[in-house]
C-alpha atoms as a PDB file:
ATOM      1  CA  UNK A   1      64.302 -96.334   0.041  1.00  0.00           C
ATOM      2  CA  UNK A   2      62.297 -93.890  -1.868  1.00  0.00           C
ATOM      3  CA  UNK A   3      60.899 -94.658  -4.831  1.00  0.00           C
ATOM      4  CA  UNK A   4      59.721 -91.900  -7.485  1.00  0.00           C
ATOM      5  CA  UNK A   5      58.260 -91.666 -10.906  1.00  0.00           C
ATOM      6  CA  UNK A   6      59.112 -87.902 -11.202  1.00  0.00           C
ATOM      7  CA  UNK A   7      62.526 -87.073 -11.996  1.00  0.00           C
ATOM      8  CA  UNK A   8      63.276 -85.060  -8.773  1.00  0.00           C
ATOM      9  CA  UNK A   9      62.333 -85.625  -5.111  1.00  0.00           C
ATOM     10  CA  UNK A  10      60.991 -81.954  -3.459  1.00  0.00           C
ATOM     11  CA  UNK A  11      63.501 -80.551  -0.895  1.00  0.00           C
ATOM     12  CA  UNK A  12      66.346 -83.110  -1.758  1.00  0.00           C
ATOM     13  CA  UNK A  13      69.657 -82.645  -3.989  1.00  0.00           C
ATOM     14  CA  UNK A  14      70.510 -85.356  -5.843  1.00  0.00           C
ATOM     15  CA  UNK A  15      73.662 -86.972  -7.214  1.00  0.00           C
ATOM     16  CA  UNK A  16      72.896 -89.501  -9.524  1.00  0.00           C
ATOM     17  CA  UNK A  17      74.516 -92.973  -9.352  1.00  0.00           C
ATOM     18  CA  UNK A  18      73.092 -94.541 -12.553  1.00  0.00           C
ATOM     19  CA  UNK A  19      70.733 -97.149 -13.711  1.00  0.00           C
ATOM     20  CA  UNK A  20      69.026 -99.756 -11.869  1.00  0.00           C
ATOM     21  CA  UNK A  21      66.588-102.391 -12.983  1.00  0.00           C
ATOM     22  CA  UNK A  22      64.378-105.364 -12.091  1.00  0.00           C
ATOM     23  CA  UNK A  23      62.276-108.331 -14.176  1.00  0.00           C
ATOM     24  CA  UNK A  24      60.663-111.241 -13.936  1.00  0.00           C
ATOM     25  CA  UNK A  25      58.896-113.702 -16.475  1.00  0.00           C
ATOM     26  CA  UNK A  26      55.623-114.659 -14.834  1.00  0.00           C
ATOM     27  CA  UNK A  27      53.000-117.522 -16.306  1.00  0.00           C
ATOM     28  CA  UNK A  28      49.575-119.210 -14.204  1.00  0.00           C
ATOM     29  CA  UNK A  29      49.292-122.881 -13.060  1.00  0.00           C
ATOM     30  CA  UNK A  30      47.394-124.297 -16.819  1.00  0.00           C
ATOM     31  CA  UNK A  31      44.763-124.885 -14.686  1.00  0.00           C
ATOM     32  CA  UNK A  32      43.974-121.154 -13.986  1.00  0.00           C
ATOM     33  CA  UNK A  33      44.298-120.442 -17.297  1.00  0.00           C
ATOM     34  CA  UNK A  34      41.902-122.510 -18.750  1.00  0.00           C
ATOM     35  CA  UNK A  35      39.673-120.926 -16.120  1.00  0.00           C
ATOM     36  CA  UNK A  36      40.628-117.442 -17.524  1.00  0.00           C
ATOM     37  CA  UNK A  37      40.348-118.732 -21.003  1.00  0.00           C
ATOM     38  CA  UNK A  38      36.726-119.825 -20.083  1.00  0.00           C
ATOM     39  CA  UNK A  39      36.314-116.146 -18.250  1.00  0.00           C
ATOM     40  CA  UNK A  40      37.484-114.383 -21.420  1.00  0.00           C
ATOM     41  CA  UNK A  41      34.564-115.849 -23.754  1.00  0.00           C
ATOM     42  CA  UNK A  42      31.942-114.418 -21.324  1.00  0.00           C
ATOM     43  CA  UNK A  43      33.914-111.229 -19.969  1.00  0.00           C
ATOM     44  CA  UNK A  44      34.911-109.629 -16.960  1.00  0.00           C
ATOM     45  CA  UNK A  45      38.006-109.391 -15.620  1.00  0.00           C
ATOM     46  CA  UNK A  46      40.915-111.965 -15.583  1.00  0.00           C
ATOM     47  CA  UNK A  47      41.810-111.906 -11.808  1.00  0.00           C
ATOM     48  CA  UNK A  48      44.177-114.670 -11.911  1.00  0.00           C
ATOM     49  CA  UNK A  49      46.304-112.550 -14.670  1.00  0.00           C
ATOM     50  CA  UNK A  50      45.460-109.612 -12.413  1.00  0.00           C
ATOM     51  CA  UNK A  51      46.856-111.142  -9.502  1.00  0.00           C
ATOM     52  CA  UNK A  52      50.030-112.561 -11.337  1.00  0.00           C
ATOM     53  CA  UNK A  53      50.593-108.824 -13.380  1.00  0.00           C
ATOM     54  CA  UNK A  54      50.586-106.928  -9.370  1.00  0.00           C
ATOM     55  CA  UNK A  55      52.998-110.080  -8.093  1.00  0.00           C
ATOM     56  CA  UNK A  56      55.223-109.531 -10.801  1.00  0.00           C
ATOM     57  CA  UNK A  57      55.384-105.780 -10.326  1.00  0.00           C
ATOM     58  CA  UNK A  58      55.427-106.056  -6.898  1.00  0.00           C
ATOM     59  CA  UNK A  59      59.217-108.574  -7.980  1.00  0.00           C
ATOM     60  CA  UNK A  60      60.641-106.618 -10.539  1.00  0.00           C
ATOM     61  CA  UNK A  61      60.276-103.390  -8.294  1.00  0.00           C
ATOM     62  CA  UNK A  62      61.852-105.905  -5.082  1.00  0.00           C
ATOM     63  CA  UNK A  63      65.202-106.522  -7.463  1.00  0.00           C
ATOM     64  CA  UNK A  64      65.582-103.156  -8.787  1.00  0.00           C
ATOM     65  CA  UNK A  65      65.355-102.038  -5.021  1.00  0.00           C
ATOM     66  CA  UNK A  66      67.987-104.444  -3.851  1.00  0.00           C
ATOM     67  CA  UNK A  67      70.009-103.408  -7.125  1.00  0.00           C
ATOM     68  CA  UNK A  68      70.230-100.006  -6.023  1.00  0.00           C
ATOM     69  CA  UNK A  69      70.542-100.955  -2.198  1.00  0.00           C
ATOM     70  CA  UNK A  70      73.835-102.612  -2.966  1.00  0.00           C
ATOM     71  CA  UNK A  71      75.106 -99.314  -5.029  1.00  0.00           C
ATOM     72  CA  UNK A  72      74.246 -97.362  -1.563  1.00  0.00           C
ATOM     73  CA  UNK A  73      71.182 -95.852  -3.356  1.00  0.00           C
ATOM     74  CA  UNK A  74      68.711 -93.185  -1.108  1.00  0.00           C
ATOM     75  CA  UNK A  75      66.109 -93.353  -3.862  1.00  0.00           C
ATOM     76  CA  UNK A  76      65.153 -94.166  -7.281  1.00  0.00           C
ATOM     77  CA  UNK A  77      63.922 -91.812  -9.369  1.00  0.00           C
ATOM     78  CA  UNK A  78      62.193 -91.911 -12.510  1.00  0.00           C
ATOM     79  CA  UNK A  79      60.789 -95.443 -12.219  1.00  0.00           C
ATOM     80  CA  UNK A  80      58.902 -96.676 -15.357  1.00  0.00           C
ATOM     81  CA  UNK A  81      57.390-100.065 -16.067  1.00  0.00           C
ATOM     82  CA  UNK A  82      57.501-101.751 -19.111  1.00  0.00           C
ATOM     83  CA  UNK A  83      55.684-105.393 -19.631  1.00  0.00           C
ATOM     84  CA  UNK A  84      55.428-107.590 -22.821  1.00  0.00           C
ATOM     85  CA  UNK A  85      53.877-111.086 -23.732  1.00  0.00           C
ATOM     86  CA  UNK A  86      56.269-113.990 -24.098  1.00  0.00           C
ATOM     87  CA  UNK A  87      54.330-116.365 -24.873  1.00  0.00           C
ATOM     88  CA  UNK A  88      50.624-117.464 -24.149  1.00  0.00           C
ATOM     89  CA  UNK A  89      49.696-116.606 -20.755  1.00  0.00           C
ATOM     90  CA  UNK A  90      53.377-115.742 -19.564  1.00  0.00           C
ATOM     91  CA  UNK A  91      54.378-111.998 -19.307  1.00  0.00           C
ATOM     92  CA  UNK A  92      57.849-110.324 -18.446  1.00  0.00           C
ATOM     93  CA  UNK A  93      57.471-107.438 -16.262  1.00  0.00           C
ATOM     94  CA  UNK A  94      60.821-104.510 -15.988  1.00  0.00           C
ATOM     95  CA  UNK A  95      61.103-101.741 -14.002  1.00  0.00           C
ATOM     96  CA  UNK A  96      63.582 -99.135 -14.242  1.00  0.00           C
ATOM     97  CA  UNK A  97      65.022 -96.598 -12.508  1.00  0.00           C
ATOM     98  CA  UNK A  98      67.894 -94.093 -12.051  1.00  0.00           C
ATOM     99  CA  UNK A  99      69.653 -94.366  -8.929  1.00  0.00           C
ATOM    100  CA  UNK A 100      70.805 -91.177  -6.557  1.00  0.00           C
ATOM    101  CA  UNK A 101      72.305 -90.722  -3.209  1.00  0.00           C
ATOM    102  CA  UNK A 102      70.903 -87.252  -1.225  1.00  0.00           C
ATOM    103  CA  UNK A 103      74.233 -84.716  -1.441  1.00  0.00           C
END
C-alpha cells in the first residue's frame, strides 16, 4: 500500500475510490502524567506524550490502511492528520485519505 500526502503518485493513473479514515483516542497511565506534569514546570520535552502522539499516529494510519485494503485500495493519496484534546492528557488522533486503485 502506498501512502501519499500529495494528491498524485508520479508515473501512476489513478481512479479514485473515495474516502478512507482512521482514529483513535489515546490517554497515559496517571502515573506518567504526573511525571509529565512535574516535567512541564521545569521544561523540556514531554516524551511520554511524545511517545503516545507517534503510537496513535502510527493506529489511526493502521485503520485507515485496512479501511482502504478492504475497498481493494493501491494507495492513499492525500493523507492529512488532524489531532485535538479531549480531555486532560487524552488526545484523538484522525487520518484521512482518498482512496485509488492504479487504472
Amino acid at each position: 500500500m502506498i501512502l501519499v500526502t500529495t494528491d498524485y503518485i508520479t508515473g501512476k493513473n489513478l481512479e479514485t475510490i473515495g474516502l478512507v479514515k482512521g482514529g483513535t483516542i489515546q490517554t497515559k497511565h496517571i502515573g506518567k502524567d504526573i511525571s509529565q506534569f512535574l516535567k512541564h514546570l521545569v521544561g523540556g520535552e514531554l516524551k511520554a506524550y511524545t511517545e503516545m502522539m507517534d503510537n496513535a499516529r502510527a493506529l489511526a494510519t493502521k485503520r485507515m490502511v485496512e479501511e482502504a485494503e478492504k475497498l481493494g485500495a493501491d494507495a492513499v493519496v492525500g493523507i492529512r492528520f488532524s489531532s485535538a484534546a479531549v480531555m486532560q492528557g487524552a488526545a484523538e488522533i484522525i487520518v484521512y485519505g482518498t482512496a485509488v486503485k492504479f487504472m
